[in-house]
Structures are given as structure tokens and as C-alpha cells.
PDB file of N, CA and C in Angstrom:
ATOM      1  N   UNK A   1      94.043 112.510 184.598  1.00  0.00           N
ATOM      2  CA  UNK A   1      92.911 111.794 185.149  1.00  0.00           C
ATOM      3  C   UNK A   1      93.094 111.640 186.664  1.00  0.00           C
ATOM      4  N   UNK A   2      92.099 112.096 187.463  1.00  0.00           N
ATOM      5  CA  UNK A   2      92.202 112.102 188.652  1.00  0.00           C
ATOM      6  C   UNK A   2      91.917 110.271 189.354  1.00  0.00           C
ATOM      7  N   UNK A   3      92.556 110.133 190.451  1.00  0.00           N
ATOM      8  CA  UNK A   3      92.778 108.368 190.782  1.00  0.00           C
ATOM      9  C   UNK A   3      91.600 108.916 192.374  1.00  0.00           C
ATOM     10  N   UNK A   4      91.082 107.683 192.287  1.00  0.00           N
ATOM     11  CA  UNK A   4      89.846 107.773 193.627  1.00  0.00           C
ATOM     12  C   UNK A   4      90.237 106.349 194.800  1.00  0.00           C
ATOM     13  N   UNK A   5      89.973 106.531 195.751  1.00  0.00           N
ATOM     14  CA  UNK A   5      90.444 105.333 196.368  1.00  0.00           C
ATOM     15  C   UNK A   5      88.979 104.734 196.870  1.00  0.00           C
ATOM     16  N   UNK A   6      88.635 103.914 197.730  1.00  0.00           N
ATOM     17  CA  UNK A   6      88.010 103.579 198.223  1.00  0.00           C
ATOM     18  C   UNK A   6      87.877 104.021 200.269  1.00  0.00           C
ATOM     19  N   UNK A   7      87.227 103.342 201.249  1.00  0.00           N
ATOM     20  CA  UNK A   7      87.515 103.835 202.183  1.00  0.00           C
ATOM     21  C   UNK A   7      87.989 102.382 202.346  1.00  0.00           C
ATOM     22  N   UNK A   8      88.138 101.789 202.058  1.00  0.00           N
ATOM     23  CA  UNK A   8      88.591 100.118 202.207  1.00  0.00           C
ATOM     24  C   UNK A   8      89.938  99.843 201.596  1.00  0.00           C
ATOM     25  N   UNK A   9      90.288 100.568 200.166  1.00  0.00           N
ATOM     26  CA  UNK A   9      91.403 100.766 199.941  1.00  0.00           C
ATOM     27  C   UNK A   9      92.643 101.539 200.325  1.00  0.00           C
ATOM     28  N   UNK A  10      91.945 103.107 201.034  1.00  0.00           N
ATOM     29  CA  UNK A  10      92.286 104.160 201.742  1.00  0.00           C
ATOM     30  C   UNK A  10      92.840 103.188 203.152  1.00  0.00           C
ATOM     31  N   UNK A  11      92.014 102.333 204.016  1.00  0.00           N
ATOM     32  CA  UNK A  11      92.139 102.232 205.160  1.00  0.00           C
ATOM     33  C   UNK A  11      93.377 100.949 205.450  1.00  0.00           C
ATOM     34  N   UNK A  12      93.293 100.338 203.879  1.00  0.00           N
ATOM     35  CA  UNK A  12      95.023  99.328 203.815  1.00  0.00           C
ATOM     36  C   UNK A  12      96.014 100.069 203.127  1.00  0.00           C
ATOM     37  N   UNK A  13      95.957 101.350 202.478  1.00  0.00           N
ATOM     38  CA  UNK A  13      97.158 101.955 202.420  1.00  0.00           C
ATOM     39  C   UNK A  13      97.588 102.375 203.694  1.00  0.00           C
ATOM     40  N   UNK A  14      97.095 102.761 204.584  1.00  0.00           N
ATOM     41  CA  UNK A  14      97.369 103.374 205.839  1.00  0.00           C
ATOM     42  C   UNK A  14      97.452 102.199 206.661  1.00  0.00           C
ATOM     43  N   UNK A  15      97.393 101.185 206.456  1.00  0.00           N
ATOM     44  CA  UNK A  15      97.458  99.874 207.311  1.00  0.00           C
ATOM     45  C   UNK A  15      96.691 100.337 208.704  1.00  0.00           C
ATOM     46  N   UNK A  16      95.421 100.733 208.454  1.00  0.00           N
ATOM     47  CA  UNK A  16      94.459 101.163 209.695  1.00  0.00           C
ATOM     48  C   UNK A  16      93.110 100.733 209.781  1.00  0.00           C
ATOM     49  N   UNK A  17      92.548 100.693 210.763  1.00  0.00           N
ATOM     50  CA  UNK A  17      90.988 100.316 210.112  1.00  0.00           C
ATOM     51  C   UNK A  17      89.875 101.203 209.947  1.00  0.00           C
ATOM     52  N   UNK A  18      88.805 100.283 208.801  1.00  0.00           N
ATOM     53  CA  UNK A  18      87.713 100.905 207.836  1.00  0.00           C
ATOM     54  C   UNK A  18      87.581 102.168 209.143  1.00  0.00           C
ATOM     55  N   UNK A  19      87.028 101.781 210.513  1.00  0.00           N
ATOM     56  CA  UNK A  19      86.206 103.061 211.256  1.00  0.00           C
ATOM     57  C   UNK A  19      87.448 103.901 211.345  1.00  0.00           C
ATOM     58  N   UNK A  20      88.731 104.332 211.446  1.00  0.00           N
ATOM     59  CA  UNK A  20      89.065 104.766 211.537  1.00  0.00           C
ATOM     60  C   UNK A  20      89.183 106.114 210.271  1.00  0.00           C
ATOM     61  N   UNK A  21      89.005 105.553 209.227  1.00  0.00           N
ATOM     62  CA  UNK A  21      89.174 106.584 207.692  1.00  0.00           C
ATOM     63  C   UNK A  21      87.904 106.897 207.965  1.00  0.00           C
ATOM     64  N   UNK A  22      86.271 106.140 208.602  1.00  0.00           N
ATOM     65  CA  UNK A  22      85.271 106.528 208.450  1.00  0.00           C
ATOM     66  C   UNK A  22      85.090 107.814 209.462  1.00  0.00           C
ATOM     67  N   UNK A  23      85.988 108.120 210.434  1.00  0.00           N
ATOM     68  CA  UNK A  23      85.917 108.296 211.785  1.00  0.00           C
ATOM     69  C   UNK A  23      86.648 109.870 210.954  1.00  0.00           C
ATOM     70  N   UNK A  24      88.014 109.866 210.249  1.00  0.00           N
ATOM     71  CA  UNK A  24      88.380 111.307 210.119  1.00  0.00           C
ATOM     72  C   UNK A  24      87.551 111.436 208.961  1.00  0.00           C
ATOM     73  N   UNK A  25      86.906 111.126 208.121  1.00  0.00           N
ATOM     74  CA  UNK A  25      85.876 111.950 207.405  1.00  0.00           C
ATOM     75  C   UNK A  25      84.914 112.401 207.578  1.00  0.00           C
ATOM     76  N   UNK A  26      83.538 111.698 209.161  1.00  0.00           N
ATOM     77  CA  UNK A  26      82.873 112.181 209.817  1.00  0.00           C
ATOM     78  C   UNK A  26      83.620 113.174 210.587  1.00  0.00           C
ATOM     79  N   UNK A  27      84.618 113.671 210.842  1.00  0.00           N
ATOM     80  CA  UNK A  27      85.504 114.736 211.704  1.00  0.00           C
ATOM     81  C   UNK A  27      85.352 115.963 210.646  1.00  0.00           C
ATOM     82  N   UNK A  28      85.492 115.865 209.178  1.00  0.00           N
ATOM     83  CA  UNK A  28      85.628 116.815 208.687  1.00  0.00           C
ATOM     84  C   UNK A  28      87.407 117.213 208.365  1.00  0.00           C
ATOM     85  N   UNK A  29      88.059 115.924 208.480  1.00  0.00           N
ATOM     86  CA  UNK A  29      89.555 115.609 208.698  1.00  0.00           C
ATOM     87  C   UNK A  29      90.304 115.659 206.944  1.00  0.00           C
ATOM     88  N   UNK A  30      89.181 114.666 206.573  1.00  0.00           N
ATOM     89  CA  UNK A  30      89.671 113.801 204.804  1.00  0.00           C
ATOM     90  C   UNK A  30      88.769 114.527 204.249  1.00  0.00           C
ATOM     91  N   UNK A  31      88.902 114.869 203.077  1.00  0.00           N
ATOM     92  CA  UNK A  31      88.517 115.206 202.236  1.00  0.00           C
ATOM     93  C   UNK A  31      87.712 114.220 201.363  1.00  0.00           C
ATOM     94  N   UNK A  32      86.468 114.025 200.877  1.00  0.00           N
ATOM     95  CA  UNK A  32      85.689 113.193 200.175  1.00  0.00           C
ATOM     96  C   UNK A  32      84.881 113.590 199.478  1.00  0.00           C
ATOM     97  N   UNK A  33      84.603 112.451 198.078  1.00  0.00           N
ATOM     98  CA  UNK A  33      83.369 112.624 197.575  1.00  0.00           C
ATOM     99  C   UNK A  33      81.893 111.826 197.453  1.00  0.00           C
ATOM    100  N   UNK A  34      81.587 112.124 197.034  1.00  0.00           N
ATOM    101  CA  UNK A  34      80.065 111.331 197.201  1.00  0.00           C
ATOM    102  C   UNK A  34      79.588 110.770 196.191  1.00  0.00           C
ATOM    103  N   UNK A  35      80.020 110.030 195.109  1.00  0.00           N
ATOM    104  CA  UNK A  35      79.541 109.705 193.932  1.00  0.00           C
ATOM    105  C   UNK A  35      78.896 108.460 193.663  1.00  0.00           C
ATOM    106  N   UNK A  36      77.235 108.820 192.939  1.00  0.00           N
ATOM    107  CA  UNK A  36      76.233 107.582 193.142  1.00  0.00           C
ATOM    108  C   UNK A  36      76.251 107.192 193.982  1.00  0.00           C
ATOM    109  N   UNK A  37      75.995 107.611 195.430  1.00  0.00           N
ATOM    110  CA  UNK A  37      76.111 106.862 197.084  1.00  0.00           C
ATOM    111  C   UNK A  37      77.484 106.463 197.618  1.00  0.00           C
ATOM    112  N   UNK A  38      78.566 105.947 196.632  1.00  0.00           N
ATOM    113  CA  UNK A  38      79.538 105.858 197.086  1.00  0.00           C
ATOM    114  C   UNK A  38      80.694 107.160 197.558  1.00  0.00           C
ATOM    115  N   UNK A  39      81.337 106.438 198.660  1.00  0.00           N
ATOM    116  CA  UNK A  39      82.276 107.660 199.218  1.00  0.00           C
ATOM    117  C   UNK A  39      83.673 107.564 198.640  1.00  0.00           C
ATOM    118  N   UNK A  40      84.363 108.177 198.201  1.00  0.00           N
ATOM    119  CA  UNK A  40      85.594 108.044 197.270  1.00  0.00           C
ATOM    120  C   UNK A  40      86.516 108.666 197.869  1.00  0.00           C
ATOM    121  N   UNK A  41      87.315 108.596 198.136  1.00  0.00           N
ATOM    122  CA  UNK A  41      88.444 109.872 198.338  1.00  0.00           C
ATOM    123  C   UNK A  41      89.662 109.761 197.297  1.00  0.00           C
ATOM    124  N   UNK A  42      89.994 111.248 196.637  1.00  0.00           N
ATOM    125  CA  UNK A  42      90.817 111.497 195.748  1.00  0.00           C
ATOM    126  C   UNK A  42      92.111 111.394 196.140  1.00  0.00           C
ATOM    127  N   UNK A  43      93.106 110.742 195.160  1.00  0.00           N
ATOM    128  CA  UNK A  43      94.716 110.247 195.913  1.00  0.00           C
ATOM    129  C   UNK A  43      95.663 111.511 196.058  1.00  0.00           C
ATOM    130  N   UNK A  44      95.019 112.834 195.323  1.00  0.00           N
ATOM    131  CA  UNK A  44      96.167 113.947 196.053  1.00  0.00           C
ATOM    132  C   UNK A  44      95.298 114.478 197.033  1.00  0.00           C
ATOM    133  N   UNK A  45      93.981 114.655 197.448  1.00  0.00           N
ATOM    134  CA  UNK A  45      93.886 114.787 198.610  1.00  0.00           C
ATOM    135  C   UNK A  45      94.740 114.058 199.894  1.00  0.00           C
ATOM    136  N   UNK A  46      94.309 113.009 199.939  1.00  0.00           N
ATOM    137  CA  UNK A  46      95.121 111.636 200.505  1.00  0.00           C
ATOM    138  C   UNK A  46      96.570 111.742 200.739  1.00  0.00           C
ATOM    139  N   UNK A  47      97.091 112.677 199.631  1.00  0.00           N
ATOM    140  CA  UNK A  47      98.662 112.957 199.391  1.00  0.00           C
ATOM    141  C   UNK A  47      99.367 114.377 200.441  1.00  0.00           C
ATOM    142  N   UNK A  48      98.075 115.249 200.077  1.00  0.00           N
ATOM    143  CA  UNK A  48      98.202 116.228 201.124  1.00  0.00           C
ATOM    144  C   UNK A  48      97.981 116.565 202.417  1.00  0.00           C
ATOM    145  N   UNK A  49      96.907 115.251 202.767  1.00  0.00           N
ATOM    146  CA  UNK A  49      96.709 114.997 204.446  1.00  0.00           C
ATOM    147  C   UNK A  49      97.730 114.022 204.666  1.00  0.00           C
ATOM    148  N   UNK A  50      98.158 113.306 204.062  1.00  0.00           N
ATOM    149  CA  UNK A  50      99.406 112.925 205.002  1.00  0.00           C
ATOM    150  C   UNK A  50     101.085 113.495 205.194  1.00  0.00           C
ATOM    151  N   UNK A  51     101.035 114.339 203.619  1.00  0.00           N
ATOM    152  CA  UNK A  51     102.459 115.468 204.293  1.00  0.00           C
ATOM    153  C   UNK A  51     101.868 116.756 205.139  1.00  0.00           C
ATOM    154  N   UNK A  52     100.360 117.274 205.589  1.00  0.00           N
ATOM    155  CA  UNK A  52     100.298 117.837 206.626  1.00  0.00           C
ATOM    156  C   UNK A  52     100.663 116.996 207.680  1.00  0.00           C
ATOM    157  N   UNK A  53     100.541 115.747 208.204  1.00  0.00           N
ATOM    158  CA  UNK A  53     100.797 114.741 209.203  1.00  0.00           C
ATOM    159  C   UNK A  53     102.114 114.854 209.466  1.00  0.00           C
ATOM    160  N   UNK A  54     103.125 114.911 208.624  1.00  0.00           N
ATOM    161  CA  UNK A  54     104.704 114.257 208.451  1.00  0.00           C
ATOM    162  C   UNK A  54     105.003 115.148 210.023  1.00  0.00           C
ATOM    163  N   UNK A  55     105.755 114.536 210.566  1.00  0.00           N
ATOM    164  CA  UNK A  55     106.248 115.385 212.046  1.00  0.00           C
ATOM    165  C   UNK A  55     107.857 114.581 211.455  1.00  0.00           C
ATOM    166  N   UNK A  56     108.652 116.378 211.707  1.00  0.00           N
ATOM    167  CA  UNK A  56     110.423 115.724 210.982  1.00  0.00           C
ATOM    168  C   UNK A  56     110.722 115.247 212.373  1.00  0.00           C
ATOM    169  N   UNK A  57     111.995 114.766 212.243  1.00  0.00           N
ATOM    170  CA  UNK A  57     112.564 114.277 213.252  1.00  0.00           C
ATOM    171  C   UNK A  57     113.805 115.096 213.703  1.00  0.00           C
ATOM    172  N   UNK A  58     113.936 115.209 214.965  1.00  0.00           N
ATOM    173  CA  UNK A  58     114.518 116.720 215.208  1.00  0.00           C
ATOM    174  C   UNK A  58     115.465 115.562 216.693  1.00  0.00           C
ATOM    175  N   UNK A  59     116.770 115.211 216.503  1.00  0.00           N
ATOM    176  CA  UNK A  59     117.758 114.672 217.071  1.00  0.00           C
ATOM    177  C   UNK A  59     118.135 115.818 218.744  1.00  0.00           C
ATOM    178  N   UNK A  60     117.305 115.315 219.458  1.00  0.00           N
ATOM    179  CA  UNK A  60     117.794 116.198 220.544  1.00  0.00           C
ATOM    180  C   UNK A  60     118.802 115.343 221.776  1.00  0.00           C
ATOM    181  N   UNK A  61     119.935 115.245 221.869  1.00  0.00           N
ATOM    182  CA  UNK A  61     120.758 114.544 222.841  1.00  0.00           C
ATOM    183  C   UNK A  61     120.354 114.637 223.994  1.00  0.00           C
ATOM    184  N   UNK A  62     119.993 113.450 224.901  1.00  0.00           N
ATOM    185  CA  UNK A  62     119.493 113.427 226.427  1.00  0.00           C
ATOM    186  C   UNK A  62     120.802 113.656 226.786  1.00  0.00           C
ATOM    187  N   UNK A  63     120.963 114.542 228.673  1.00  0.00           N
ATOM    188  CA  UNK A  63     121.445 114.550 229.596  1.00  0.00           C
ATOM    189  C   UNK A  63     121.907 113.372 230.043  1.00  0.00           C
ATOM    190  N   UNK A  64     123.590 113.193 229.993  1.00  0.00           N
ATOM    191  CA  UNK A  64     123.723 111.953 230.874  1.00  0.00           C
ATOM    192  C   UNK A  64     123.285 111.524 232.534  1.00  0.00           C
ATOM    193  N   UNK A  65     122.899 110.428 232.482  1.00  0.00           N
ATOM    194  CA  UNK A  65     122.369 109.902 233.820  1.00  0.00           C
ATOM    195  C   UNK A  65     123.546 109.713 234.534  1.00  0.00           C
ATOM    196  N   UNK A  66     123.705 110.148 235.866  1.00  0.00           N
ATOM    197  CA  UNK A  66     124.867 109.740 236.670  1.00  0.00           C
ATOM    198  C   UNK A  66     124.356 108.394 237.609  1.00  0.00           C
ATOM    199  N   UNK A  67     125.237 107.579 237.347  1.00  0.00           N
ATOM    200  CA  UNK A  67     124.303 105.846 238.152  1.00  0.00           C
ATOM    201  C   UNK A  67     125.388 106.458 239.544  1.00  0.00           C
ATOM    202  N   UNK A  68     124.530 106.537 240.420  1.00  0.00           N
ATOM    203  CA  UNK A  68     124.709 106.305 241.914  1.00  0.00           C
ATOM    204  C   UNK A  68     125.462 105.135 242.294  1.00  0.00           C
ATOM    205  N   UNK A  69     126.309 105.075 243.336  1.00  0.00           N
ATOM    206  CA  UNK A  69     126.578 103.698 243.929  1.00  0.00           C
ATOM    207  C   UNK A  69     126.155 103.421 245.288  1.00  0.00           C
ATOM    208  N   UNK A  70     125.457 102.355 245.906  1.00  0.00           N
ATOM    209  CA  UNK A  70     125.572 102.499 246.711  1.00  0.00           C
ATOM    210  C   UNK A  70     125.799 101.721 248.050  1.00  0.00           C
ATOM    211  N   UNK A  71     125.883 102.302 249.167  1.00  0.00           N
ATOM    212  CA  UNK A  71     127.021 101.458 250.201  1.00  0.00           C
ATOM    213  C   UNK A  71     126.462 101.048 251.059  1.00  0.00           C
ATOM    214  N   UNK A  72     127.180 100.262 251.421  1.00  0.00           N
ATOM    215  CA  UNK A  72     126.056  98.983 252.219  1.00  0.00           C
ATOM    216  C   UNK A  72     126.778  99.067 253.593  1.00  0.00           C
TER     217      UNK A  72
END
């Protein structure tokens, strides 16, 4: 059985707001449906736009800073 969210339920899983979920589905971003007037979005859609999102984390070591001294 497929699970449907709301854009109100969608927009507190993401701890974001309503215009914002309204904002990537007018983009053509989320995936949605339209059922009896209401807008639904399906939870593996939902599942697959946010592991397209995932950015890994990639440990790159900064250059040490050399602190200057200076003379008076």
C-alpha cells in the first residue's frame, strides 16, 4: 500500500515551510498527485528526492595559517 503525505505534513518532516514544498512542486522539483482537489505527495517519491539531495561529506584538510608577529 502506497503512504501519501500531505504538503503540511511533507513541509514538518522537512522542518520547512508550507511555501516552500508549495514552491518545489510549482518548480516541477516534487513529484505530486492530485486527488479530489487535494495535492498528495507519495513517501518514496519524497524518499528519492531527498537521497538525490544527500551531498557526502568529503574531509578535505585546510593549509596551515602561519600567524605573523609583529614588531613594534
Amino acid at each position: 500500500m502506497q503512504e501519501y503525505l500531505t504538503a503540511k505534513e511533507l513541509a514538518a518532516r522537512w522542518n520547512c515551510g508550507l511555501r516552500t514544498v508549495y514552491d518545489l512542486k510549482d518548480h516541477g522539483k516534487l513529484t505530486y498527485y492530485k486527488l479530489s482537489g487535494c495535492v498528495r505527495f507519495e513517501v518514496s517519491d519524497i524518499e528519492a528526492y531527498e537521497k538525490r539531495g544527500r551531498v557526502e561529506a568529503v574531509f578535505e584538510p585546510r593549509p596551515l595559517r602561519v600567524m605573523r608577529r609583529h614588531c613594534k
